[in-house]
PDB file of N, CA and C in Angstrom:
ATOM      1  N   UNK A   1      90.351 105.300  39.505  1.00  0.00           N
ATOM      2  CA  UNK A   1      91.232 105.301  38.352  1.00  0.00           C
ATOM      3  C   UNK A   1      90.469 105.821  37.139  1.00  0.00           C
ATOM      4  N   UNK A   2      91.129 107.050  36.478  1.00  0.00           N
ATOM      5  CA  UNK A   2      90.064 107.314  35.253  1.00  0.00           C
ATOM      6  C   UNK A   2      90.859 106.516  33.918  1.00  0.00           C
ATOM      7  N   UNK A   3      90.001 106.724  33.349  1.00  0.00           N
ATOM      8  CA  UNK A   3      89.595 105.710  31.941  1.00  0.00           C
ATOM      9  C   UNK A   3      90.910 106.447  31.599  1.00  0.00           C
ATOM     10  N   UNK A   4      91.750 105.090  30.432  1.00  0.00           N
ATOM     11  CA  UNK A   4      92.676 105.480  29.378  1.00  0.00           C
ATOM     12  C   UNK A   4      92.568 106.346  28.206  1.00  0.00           C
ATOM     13  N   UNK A   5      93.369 106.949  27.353  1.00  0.00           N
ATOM     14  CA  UNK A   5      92.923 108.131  26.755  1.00  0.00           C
ATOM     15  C   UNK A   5      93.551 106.928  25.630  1.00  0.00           C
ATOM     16  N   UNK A   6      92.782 107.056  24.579  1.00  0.00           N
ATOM     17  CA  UNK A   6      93.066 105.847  23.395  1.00  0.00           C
ATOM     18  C   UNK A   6      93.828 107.029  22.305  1.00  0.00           C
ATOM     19  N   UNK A   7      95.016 106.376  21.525  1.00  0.00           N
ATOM     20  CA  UNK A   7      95.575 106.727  20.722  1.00  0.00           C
ATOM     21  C   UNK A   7      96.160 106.145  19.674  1.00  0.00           C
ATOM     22  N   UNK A   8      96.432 106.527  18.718  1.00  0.00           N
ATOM     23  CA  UNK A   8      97.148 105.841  17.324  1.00  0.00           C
ATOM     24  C   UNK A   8      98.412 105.334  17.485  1.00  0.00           C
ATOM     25  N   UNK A   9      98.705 103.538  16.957  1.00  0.00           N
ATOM     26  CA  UNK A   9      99.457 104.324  16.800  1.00  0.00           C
ATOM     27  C   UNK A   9     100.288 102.945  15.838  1.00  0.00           C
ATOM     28  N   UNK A  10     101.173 103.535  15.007  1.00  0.00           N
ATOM     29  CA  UNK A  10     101.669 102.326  13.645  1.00  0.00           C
ATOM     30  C   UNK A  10     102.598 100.897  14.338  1.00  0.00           C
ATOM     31  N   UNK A  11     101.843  99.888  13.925  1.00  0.00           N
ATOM     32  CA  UNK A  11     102.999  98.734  13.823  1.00  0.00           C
ATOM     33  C   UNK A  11     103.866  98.399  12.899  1.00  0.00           C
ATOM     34  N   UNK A  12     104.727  98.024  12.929  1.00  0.00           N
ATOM     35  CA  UNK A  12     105.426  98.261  12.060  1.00  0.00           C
ATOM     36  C   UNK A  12     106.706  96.856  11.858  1.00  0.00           C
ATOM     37  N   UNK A  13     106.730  95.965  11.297  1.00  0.00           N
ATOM     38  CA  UNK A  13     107.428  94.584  11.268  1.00  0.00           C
ATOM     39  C   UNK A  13     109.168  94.689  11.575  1.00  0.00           C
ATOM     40  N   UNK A  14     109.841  94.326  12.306  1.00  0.00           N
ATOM     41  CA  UNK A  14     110.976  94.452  12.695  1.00  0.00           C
ATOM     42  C   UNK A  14     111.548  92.698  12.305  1.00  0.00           C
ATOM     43  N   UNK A  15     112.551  93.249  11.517  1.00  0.00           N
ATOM     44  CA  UNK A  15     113.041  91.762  11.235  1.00  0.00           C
ATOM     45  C   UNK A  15     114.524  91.125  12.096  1.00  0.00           C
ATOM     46  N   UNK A  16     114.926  92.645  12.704  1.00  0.00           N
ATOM     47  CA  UNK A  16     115.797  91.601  13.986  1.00  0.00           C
ATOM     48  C   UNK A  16     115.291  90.669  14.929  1.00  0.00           C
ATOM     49  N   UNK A  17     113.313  90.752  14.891  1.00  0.00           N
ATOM     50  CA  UNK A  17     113.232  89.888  16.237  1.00  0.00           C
ATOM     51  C   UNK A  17     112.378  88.561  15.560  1.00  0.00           C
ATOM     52  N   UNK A  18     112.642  88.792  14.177  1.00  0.00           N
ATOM     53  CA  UNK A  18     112.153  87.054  13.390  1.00  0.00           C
ATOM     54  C   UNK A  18     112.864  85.876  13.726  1.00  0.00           C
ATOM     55  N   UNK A  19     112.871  84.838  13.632  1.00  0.00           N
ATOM     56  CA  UNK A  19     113.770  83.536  13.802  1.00  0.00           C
ATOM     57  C   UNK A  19     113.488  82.823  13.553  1.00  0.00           C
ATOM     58  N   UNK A  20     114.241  81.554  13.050  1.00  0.00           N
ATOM     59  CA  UNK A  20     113.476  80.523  11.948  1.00  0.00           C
ATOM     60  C   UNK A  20     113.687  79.438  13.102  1.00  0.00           C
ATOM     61  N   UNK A  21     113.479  78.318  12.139  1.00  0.00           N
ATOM     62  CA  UNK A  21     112.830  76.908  12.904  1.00  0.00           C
ATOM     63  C   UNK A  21     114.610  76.558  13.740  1.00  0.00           C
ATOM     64  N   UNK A  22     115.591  76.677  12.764  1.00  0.00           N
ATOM     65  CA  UNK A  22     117.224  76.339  13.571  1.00  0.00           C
ATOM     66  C   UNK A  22     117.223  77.125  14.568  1.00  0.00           C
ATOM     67  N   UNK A  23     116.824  78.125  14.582  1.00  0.00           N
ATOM     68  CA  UNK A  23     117.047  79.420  16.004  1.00  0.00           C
ATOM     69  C   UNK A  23     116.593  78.827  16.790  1.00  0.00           C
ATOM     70  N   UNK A  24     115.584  78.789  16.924  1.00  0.00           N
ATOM     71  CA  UNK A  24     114.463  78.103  17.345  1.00  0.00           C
ATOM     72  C   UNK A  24     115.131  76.620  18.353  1.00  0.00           C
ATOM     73  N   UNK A  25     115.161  75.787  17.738  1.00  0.00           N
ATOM     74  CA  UNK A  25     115.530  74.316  18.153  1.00  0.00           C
ATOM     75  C   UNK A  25     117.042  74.656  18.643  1.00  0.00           C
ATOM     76  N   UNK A  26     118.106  75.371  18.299  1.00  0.00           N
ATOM     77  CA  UNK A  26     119.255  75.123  18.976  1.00  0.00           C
ATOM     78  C   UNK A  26     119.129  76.081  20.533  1.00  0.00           C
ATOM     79  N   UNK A  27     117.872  77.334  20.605  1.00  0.00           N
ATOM     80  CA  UNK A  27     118.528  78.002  21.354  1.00  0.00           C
ATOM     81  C   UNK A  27     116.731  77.770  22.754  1.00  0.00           C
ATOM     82  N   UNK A  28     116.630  76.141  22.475  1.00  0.00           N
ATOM     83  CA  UNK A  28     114.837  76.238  23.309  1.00  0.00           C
ATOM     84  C   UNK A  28     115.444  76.305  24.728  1.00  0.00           C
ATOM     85  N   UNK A  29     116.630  76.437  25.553  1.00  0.00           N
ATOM     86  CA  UNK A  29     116.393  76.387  26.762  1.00  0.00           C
ATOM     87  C   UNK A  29     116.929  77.775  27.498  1.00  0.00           C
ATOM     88  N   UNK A  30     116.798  78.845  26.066  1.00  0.00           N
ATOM     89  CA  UNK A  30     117.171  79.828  26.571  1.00  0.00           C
ATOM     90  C   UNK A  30     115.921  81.138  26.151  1.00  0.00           C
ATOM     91  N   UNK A  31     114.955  80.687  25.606  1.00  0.00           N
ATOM     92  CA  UNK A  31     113.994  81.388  25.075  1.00  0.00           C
ATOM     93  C   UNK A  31     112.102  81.437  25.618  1.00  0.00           C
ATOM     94  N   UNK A  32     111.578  81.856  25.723  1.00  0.00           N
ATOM     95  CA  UNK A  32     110.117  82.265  26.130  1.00  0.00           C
ATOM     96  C   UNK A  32     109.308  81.760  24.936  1.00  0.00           C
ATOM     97  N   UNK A  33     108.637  80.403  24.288  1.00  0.00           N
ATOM     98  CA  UNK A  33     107.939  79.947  23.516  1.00  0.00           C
ATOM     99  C   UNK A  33     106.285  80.928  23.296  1.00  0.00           C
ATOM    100  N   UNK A  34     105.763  81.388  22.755  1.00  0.00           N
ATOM    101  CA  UNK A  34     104.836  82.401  23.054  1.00  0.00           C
ATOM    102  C   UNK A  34     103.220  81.612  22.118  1.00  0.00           C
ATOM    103  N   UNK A  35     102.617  80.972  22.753  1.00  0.00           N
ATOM    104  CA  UNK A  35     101.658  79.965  22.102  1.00  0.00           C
ATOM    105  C   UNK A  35     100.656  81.090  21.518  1.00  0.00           C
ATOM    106  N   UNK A  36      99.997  82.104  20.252  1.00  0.00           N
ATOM    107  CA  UNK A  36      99.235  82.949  20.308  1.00  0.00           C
ATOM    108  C   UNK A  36      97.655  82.053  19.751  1.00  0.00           C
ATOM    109  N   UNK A  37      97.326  81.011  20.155  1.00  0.00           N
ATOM    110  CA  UNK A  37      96.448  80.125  18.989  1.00  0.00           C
ATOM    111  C   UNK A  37      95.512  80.394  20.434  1.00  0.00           C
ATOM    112  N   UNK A  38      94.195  79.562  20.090  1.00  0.00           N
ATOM    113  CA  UNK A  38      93.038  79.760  21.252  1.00  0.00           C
ATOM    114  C   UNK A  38      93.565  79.074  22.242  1.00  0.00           C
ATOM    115  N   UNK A  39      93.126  78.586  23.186  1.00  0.00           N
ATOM    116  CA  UNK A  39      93.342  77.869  24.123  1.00  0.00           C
ATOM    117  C   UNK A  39      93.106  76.208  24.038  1.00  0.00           C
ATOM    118  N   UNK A  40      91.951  76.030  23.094  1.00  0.00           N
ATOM    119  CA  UNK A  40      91.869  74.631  23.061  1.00  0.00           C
ATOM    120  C   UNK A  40      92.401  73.723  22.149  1.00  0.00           C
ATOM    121  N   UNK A  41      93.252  75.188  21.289  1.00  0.00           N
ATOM    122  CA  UNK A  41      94.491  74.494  20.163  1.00  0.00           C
ATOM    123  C   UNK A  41      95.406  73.779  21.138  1.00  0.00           C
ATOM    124  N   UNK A  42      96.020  75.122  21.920  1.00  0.00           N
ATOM    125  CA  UNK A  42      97.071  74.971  23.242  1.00  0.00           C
ATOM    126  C   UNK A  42      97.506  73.847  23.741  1.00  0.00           C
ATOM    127  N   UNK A  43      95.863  73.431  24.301  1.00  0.00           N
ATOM    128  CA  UNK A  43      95.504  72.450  25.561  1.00  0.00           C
ATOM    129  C   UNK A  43      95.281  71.236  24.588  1.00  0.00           C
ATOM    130  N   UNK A  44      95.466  71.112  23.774  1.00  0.00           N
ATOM    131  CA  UNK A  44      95.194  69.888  22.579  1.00  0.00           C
ATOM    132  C   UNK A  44      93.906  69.432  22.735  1.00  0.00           C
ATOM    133  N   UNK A  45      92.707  70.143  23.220  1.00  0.00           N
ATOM    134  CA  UNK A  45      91.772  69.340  23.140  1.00  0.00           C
ATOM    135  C   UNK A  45      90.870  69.329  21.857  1.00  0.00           C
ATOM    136  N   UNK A  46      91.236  70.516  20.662  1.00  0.00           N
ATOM    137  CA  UNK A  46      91.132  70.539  19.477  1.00  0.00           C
ATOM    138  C   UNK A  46      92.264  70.254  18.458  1.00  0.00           C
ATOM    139  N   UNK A  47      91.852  69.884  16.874  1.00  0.00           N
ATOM    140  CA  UNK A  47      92.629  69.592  16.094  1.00  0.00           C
ATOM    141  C   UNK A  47      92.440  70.095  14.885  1.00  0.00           C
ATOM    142  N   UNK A  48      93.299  70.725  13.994  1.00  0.00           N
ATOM    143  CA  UNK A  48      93.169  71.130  12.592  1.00  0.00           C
ATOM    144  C   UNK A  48      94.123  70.783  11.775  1.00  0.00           C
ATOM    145  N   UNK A  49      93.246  70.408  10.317  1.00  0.00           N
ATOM    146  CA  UNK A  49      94.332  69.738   9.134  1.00  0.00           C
ATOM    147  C   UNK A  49      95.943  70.178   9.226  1.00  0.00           C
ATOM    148  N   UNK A  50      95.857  71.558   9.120  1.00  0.00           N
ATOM    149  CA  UNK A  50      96.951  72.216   9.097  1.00  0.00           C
ATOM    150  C   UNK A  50      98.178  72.010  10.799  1.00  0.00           C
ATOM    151  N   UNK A  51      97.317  71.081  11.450  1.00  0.00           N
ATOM    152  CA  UNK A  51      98.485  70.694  12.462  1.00  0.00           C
ATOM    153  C   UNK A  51      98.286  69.490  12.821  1.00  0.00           C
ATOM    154  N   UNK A  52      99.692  68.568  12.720  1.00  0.00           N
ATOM    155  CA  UNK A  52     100.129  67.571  12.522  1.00  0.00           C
ATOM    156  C   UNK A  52      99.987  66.814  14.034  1.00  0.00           C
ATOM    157  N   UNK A  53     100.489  67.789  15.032  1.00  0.00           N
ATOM    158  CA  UNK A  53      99.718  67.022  16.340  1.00  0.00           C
ATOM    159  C   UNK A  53      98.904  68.030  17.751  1.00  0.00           C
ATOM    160  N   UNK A  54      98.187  67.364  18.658  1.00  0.00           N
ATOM    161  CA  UNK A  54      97.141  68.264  19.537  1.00  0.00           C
ATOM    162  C   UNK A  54      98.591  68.931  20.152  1.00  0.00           C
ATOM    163  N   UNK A  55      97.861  69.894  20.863  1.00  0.00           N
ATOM    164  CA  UNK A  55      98.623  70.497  22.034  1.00  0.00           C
ATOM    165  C   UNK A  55      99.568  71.428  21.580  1.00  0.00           C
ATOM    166  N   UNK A  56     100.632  71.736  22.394  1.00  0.00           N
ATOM    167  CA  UNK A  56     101.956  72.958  22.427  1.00  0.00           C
ATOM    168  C   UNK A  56     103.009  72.403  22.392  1.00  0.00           C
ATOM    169  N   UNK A  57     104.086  72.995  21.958  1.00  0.00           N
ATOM    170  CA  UNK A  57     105.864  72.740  22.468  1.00  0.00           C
ATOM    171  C   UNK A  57     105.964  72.826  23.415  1.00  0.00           C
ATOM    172  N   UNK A  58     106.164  71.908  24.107  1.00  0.00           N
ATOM    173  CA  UNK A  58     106.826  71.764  25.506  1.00  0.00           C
ATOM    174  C   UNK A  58     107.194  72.775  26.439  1.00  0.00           C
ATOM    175  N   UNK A  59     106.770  73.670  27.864  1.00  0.00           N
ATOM    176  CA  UNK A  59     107.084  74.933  27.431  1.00  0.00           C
ATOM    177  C   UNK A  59     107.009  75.833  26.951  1.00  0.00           C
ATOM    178  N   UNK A  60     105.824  75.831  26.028  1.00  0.00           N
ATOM    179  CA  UNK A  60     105.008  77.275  25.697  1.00  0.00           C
ATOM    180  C   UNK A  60     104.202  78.084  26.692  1.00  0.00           C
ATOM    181  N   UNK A  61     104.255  79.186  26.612  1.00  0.00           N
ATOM    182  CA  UNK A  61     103.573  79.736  27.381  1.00  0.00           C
ATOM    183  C   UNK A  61     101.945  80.088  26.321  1.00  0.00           C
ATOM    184  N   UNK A  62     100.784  80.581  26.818  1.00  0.00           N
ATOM    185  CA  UNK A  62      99.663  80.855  25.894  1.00  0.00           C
ATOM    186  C   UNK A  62      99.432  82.034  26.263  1.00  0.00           C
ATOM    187  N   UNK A  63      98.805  82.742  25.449  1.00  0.00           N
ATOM    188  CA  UNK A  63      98.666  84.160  25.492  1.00  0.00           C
ATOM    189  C   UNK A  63      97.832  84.153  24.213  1.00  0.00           C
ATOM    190  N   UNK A  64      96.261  83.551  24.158  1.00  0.00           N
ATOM    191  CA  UNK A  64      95.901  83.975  22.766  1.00  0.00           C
ATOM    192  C   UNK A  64      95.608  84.955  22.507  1.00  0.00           C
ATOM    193  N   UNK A  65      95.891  85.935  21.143  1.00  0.00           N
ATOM    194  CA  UNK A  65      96.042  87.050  20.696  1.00  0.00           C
ATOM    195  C   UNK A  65      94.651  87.787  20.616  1.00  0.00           C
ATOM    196  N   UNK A  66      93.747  87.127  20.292  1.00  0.00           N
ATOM    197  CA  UNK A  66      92.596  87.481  19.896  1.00  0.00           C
ATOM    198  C   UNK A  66      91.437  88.282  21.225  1.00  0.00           C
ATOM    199  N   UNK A  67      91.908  87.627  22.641  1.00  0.00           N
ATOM    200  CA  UNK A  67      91.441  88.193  23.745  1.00  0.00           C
ATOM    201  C   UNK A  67      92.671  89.467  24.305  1.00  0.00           C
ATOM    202  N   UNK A  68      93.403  90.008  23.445  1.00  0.00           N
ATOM    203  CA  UNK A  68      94.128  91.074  23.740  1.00  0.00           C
ATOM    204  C   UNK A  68      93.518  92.230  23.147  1.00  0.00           C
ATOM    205  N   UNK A  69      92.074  92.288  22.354  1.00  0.00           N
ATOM    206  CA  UNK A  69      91.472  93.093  21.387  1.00  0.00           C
ATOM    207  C   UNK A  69      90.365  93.486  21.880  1.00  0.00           C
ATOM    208  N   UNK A  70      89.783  94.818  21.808  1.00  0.00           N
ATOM    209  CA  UNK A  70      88.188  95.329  21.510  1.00  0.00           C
ATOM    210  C   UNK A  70      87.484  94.644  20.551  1.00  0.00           C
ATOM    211  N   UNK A  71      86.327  94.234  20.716  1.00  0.00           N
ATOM    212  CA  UNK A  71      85.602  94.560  18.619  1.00  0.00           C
ATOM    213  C   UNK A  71      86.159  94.953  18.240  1.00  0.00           C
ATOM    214  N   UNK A  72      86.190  96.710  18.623  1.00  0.00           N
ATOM    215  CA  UNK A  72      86.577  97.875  17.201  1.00  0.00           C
ATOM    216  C   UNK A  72      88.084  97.585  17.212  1.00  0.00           C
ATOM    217  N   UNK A  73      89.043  97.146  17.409  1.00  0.00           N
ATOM    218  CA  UNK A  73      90.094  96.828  17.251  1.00  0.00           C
ATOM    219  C   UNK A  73      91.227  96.904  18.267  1.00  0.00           C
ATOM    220  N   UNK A  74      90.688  97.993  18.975  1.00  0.00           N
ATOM    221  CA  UNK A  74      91.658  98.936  20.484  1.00  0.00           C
ATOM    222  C   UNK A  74      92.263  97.668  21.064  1.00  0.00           C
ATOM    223  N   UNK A  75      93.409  97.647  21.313  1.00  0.00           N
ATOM    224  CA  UNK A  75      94.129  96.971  22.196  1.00  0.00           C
ATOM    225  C   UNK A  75      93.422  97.158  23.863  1.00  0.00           C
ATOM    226  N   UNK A  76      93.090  96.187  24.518  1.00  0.00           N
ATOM    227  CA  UNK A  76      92.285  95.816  25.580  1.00  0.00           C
ATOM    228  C   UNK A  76      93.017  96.588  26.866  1.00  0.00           C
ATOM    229  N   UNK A  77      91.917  97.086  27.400  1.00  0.00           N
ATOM    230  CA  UNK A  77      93.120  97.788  29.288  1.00  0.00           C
ATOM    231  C   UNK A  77      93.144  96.223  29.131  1.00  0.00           C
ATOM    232  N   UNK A  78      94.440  96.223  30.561  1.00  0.00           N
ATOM    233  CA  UNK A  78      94.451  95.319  31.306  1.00  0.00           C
ATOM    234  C   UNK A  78      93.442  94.684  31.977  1.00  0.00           C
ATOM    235  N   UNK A  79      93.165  95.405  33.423  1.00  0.00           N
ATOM    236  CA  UNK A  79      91.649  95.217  33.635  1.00  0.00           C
ATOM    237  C   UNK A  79      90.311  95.756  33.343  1.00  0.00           C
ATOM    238  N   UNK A  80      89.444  94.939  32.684  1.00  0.00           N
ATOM    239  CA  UNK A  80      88.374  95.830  31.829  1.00  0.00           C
ATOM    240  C   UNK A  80      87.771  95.899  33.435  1.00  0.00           C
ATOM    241  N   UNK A  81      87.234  95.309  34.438  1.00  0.00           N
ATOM    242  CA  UNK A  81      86.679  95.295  35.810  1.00  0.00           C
ATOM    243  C   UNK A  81      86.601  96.728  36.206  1.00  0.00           C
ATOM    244  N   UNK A  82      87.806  97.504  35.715  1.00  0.00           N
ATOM    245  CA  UNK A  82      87.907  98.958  36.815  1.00  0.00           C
ATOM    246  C   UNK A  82      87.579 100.052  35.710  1.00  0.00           C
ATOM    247  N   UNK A  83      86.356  99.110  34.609  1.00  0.00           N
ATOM    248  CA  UNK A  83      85.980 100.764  33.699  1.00  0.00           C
ATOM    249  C   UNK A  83      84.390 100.255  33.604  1.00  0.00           C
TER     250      UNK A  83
END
């Protein structure tokens, strides 16, 4: 498999796919909860001022954001193993 060819390219904020806390709570058994914090926020085995209790919503999935990145910023291959 040869290496990905890296390119530019703009993000850009879309406000049809925002939703507030009512969206949220009326529509939880129809939606994908998306946890982006580290893992040991997640797993509650850490705690910070700014959150009131350990762990996730019930049903979150985790995906922290920060291991989706290069250093230099590049969005990560999938598998780094096959470069």
């Amino acid at each position: 498999m040869s290496k990905p060819k890296y390119k530019a390219f703009k993000i850009e904020k879309n406000n049809n796919i925002i939703v507030n806390k009512d969206y949220i709570l009326t529509n939880l058994n129809n939606i994908i909860m998306l946890d982006t914090r580290e893992t040991k926020y997640y797993f509650g085995t850490h705690k910070t001022n700014e959150m009131p209790e350990f762990g996730h919503i019930s049903g979150a999935k985790s995906s922290y954001t920060a291991d989706k990145f290069l250093k230099d910023g590049l969005l990560r291959p999938q598998d780094l193993n096959d470069y």
